[in-house]
PDB file of N, CA and C in Angstrom:
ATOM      1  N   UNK A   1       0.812  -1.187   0.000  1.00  0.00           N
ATOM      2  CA  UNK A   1       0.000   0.000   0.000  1.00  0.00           C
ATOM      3  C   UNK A   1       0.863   1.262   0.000  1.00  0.00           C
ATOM      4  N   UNK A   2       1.825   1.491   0.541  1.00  0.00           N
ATOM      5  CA  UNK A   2       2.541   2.480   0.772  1.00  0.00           C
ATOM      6  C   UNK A   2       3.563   2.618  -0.414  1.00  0.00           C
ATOM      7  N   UNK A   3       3.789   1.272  -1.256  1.00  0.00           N
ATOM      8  CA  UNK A   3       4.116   1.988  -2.647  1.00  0.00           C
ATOM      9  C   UNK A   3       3.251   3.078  -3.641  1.00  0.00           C
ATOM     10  N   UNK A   4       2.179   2.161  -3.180  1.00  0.00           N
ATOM     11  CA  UNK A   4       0.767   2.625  -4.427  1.00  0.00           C
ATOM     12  C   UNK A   4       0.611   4.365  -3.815  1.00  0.00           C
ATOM     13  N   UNK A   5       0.547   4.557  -2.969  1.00  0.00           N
ATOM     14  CA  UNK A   5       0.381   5.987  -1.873  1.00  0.00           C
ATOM     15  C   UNK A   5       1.586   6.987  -2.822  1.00  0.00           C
ATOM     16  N   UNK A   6       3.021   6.157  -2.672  1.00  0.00           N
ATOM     17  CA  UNK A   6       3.696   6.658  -3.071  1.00  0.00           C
ATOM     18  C   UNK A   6       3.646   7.160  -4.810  1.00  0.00           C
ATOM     19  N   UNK A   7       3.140   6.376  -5.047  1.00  0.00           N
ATOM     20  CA  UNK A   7       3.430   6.257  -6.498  1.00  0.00           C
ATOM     21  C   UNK A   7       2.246   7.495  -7.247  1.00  0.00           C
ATOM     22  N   UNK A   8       1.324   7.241  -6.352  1.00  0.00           N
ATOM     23  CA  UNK A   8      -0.304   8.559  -6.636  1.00  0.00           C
ATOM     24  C   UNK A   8       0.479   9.742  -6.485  1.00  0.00           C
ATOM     25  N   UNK A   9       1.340   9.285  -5.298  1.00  0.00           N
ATOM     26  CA  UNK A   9       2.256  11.252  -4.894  1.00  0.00           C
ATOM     27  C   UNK A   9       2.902  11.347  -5.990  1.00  0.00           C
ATOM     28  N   UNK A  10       4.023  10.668  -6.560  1.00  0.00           N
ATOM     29  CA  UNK A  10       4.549  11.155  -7.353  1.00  0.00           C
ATOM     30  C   UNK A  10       3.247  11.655  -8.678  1.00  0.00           C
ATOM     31  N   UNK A  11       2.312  11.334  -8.821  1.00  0.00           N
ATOM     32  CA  UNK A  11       1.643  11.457 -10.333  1.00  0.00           C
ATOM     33  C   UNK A  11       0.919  13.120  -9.539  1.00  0.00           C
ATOM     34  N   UNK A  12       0.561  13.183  -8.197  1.00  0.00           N
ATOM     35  CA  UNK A  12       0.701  14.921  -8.322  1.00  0.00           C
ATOM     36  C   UNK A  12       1.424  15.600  -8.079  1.00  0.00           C
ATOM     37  N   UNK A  13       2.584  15.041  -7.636  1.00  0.00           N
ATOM     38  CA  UNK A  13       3.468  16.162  -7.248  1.00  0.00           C
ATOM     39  C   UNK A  13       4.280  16.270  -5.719  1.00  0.00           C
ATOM     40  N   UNK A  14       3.755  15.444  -5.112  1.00  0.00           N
ATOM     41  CA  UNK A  14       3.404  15.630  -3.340  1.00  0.00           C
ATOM     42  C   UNK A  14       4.978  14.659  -2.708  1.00  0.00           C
ATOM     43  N   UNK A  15       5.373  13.986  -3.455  1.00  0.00           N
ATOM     44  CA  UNK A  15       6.159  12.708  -2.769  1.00  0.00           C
ATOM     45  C   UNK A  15       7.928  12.918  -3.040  1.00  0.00           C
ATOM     46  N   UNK A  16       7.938  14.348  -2.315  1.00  0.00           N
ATOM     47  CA  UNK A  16       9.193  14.092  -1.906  1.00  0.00           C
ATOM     48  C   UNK A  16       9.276  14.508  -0.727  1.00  0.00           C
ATOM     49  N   UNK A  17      10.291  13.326  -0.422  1.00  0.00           N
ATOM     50  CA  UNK A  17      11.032  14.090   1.542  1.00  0.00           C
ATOM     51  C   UNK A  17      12.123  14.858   1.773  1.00  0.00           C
ATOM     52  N   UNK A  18      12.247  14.977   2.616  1.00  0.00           N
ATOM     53  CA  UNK A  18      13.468  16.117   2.953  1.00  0.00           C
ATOM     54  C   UNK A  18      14.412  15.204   3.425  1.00  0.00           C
ATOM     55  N   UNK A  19      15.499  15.466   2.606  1.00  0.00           N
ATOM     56  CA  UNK A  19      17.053  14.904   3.579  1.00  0.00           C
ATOM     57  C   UNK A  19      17.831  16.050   3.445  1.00  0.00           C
ATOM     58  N   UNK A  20      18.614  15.298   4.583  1.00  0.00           N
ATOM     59  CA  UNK A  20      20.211  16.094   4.813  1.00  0.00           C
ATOM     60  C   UNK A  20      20.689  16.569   3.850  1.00  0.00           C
ATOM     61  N   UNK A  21      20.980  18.143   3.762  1.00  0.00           N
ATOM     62  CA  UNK A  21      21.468  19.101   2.548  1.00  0.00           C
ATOM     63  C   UNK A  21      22.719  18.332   2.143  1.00  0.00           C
ATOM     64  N   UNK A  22      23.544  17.176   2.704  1.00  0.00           N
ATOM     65  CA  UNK A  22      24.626  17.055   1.459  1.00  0.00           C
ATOM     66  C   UNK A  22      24.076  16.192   1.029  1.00  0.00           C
ATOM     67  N   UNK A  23      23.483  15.007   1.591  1.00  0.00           N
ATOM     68  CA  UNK A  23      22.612  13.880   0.349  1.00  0.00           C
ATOM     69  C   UNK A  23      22.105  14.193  -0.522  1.00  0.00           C
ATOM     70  N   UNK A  24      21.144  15.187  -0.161  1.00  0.00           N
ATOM     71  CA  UNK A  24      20.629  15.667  -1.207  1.00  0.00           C
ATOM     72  C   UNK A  24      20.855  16.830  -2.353  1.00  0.00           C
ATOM     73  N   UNK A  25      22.366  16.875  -2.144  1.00  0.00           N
ATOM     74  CA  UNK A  25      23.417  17.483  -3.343  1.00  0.00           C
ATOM     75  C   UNK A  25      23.973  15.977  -4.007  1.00  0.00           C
ATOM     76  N   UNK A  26      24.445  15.421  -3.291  1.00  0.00           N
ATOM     77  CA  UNK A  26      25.366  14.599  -3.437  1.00  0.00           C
ATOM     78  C   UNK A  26      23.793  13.236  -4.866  1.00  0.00           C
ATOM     79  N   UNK A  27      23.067  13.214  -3.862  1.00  0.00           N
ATOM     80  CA  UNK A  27      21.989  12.405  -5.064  1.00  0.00           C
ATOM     81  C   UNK A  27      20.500  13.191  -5.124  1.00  0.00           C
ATOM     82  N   UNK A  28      20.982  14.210  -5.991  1.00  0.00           N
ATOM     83  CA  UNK A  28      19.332  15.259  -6.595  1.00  0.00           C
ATOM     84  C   UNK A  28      18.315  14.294  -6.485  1.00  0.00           C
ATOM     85  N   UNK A  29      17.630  13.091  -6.993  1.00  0.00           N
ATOM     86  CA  UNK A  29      16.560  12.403  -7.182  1.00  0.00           C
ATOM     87  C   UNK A  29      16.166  11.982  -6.331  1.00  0.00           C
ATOM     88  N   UNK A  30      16.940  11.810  -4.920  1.00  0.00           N
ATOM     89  CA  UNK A  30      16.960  10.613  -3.886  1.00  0.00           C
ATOM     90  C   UNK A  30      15.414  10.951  -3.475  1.00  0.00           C
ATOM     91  N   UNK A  31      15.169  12.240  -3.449  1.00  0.00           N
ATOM     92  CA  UNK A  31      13.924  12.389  -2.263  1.00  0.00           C
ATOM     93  C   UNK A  31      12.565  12.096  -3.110  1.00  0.00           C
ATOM     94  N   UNK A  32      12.741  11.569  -4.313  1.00  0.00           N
ATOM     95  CA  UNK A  32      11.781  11.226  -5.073  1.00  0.00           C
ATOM     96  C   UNK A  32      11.546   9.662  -5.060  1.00  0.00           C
ATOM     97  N   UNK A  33      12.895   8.610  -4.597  1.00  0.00           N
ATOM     98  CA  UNK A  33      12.954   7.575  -4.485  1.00  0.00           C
ATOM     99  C   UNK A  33      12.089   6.806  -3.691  1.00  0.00           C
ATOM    100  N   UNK A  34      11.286   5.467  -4.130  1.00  0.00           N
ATOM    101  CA  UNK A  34      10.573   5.511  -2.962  1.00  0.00           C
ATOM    102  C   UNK A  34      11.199   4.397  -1.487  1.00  0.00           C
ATOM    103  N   UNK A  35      12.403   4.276  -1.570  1.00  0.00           N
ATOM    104  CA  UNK A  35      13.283   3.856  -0.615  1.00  0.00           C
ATOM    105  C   UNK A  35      13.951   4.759   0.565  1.00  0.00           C
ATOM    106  N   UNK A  36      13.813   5.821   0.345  1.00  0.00           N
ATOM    107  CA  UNK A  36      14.524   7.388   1.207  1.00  0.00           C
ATOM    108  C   UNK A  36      12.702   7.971   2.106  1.00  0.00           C
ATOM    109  N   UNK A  37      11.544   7.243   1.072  1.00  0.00           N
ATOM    110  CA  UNK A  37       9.986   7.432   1.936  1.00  0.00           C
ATOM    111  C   UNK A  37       9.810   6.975   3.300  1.00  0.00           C
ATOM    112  N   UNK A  38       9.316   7.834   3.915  1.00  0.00           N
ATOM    113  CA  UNK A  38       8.914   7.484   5.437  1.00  0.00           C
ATOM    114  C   UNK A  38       8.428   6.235   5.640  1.00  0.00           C
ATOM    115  N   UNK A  39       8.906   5.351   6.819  1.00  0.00           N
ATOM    116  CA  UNK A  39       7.974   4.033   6.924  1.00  0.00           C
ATOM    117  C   UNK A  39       6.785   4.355   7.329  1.00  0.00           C
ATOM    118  N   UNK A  40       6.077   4.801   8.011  1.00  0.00           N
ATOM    119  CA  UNK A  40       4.997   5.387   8.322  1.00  0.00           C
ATOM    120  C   UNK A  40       4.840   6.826   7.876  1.00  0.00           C
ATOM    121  N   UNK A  41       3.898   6.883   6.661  1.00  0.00           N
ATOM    122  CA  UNK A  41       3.761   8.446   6.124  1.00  0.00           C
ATOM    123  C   UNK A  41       2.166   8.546   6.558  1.00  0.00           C
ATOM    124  N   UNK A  42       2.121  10.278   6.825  1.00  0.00           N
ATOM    125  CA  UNK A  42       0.933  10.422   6.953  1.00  0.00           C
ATOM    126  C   UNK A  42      -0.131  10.464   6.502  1.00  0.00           C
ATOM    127  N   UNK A  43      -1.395  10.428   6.638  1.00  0.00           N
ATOM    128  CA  UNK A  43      -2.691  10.108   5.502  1.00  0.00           C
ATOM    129  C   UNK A  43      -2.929  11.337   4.880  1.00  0.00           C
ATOM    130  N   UNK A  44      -2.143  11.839   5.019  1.00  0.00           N
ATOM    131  CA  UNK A  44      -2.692  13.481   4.595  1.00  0.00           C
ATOM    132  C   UNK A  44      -1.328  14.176   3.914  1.00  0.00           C
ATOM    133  N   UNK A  45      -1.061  15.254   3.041  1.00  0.00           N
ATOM    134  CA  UNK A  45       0.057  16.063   2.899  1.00  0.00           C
ATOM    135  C   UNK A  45      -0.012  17.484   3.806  1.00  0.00           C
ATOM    136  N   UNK A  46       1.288  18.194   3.846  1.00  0.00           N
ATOM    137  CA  UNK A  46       0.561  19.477   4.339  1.00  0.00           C
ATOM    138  C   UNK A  46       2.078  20.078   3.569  1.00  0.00           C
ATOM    139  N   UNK A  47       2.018  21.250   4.438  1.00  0.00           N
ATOM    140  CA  UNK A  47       2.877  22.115   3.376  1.00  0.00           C
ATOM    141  C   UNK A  47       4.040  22.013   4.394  1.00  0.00           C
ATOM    142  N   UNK A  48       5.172  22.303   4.010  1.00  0.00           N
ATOM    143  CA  UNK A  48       6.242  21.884   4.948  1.00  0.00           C
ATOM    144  C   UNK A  48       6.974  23.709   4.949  1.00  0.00           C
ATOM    145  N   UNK A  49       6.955  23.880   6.319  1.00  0.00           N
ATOM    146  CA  UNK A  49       6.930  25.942   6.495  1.00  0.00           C
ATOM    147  C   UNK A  49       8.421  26.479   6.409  1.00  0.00           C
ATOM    148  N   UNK A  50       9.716  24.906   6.265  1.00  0.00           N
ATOM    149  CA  UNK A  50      10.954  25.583   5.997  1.00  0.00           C
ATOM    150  C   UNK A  50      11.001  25.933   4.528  1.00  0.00           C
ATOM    151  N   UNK A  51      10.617  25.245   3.530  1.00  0.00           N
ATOM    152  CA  UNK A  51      10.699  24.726   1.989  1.00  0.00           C
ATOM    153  C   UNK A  51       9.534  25.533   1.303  1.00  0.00           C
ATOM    154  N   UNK A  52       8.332  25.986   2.381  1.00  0.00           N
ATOM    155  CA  UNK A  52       7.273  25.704   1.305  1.00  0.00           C
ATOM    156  C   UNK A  52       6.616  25.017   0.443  1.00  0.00           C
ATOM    157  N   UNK A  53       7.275  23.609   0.524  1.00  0.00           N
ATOM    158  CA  UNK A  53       6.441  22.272  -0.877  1.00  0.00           C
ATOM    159  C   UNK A  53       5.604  21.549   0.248  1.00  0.00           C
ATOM    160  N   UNK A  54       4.826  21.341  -0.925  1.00  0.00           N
ATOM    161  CA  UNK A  54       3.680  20.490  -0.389  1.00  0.00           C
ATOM    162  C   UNK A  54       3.608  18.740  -0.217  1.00  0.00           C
ATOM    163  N   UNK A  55       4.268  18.430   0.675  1.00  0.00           N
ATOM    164  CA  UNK A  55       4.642  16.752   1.247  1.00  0.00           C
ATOM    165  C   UNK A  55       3.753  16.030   1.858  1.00  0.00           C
ATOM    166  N   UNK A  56       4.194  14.713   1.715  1.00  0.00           N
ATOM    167  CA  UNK A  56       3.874  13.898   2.864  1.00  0.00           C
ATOM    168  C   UNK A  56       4.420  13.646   4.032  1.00  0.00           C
ATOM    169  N   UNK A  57       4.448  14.103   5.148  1.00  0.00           N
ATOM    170  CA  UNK A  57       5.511  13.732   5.853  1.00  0.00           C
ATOM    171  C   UNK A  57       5.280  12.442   6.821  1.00  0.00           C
ATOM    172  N   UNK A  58       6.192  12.357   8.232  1.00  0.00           N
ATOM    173  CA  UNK A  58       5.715  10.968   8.450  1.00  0.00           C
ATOM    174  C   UNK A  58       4.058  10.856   9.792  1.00  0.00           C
ATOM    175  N   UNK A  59       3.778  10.271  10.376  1.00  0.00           N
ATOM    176  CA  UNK A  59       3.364  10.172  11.236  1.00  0.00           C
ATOM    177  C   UNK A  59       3.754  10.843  12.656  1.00  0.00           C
ATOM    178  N   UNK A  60       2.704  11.484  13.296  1.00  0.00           N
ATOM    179  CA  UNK A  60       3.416  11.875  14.574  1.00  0.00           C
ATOM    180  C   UNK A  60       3.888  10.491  15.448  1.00  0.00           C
ATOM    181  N   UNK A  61       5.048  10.650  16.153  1.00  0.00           N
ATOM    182  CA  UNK A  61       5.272   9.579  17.336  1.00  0.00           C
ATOM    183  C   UNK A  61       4.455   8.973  18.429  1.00  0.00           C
ATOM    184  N   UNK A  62       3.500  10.189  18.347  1.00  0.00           N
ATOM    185  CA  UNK A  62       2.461   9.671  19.576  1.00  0.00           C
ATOM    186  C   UNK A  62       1.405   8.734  19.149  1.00  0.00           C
ATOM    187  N   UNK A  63       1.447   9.179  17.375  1.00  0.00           N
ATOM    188  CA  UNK A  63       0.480   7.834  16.863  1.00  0.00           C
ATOM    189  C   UNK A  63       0.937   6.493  16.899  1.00  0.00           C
ATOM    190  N   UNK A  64       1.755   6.234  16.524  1.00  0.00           N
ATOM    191  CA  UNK A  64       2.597   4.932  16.433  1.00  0.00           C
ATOM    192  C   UNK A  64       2.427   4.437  17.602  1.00  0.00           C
ATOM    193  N   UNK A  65       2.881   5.181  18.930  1.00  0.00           N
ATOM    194  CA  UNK A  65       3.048   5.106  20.208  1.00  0.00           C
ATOM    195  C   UNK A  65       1.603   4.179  20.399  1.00  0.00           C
ATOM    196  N   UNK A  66       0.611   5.181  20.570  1.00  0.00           N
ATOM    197  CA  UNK A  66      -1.265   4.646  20.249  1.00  0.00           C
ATOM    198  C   UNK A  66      -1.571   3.316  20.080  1.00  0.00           C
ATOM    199  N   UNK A  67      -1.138   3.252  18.389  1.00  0.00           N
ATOM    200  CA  UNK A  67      -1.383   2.237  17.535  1.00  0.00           C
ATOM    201  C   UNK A  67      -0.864   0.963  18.128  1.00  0.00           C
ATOM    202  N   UNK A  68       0.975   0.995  18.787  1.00  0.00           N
ATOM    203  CA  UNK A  68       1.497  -0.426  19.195  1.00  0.00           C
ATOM    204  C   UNK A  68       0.614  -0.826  20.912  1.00  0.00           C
ATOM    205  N   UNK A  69       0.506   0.565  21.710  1.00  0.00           N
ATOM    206  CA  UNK A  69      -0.593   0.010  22.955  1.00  0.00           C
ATOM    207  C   UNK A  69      -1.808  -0.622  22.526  1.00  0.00           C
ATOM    208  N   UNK A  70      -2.654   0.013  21.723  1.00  0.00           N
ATOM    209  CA  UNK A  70      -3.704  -0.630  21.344  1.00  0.00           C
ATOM    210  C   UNK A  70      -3.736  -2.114  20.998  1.00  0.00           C
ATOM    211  N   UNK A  71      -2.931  -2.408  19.957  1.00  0.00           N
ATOM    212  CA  UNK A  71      -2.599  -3.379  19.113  1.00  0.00           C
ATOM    213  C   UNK A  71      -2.132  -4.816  20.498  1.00  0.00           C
ATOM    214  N   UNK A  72      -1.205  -4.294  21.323  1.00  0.00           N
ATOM    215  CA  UNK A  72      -1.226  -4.802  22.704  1.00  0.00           C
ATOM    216  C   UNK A  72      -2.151  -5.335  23.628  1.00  0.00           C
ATOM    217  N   UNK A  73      -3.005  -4.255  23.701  1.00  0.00           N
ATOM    218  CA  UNK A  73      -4.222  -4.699  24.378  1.00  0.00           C
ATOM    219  C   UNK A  73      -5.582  -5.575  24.166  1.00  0.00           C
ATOM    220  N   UNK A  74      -4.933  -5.539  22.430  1.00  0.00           N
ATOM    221  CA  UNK A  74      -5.853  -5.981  21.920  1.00  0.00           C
ATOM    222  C   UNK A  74      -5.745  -7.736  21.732  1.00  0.00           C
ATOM    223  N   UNK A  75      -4.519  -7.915  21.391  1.00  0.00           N
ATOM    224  CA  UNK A  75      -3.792  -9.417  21.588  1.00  0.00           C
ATOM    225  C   UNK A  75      -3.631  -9.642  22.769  1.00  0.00           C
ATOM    226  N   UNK A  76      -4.202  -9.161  24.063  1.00  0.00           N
ATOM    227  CA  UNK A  76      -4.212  -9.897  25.114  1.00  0.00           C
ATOM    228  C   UNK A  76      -2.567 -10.013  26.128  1.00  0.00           C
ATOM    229  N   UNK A  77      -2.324  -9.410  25.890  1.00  0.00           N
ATOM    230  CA  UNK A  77      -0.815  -8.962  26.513  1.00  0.00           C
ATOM    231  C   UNK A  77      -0.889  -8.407  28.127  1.00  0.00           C
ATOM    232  N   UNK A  78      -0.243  -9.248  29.136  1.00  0.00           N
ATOM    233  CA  UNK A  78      -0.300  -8.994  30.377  1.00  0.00           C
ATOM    234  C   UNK A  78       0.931  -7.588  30.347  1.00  0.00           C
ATOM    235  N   UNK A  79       1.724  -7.931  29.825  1.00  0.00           N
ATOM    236  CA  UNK A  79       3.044  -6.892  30.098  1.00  0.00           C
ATOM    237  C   UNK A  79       2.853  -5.554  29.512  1.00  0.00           C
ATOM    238  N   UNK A  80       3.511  -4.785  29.996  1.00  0.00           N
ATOM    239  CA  UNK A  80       3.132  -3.599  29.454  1.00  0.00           C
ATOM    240  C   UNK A  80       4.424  -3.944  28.002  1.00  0.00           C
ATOM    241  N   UNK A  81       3.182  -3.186  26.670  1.00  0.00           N
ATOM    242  CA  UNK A  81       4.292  -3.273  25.393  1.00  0.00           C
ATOM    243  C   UNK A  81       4.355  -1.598  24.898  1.00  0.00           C
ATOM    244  N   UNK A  82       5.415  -1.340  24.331  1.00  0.00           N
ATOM    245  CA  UNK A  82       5.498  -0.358  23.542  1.00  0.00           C
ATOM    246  C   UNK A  82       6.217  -0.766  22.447  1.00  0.00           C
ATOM    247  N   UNK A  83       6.740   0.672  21.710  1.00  0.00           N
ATOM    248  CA  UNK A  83       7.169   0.391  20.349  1.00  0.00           C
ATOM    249  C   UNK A  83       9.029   0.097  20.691  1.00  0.00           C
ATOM    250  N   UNK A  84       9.423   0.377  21.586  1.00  0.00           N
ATOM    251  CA  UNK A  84      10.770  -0.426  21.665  1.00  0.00           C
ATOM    252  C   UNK A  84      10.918  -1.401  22.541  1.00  0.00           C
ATOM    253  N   UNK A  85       9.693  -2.374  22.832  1.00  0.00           N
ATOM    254  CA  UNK A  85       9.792  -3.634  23.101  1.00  0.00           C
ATOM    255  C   UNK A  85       9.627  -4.742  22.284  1.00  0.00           C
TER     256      UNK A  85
END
């Protein structure tokens, strides 16, 4: 799914990320690649206020955070789980 996501961004415009100013001298295309894409991107684009372009960026941390308790509680898990367990 997150190719296909990717692949719609690129056909408007939306699917590049931001890297580190020498990578992204060093390889112009990279942020178009869809290997350099967020593992978790967000469902939405917004405008990014250093650049001005209009991205996807990734997920906030607190969602993920959410998503692995839930997902926990939901499989029946005595221990407390998070995302670096």
């Amino acid at each position: 799914m997150k190719k296909a996501l990717h692949q719609r961004d690129l056909a408007t415009g939306f699917s590049e990320t931001t890297l580190p100013d020498a990578l992204a001298a060093k390889y112009p295309n990279a942020s178009r690649e869809f290997r350099w894409q967020f593992v978790f991107p967000s469902g939405r684009v917004s405008m990014d206020p250093r650049s001005g372009k209009v991205r996807r960026h990734h997920l906030h941390e607190s969602t993920v955070q959410k998503a692995v308790t839930t997902a926990a509680r939901r499989a029946g898990l005595n221990k407390k789980a998070g995302c670096h367990t």
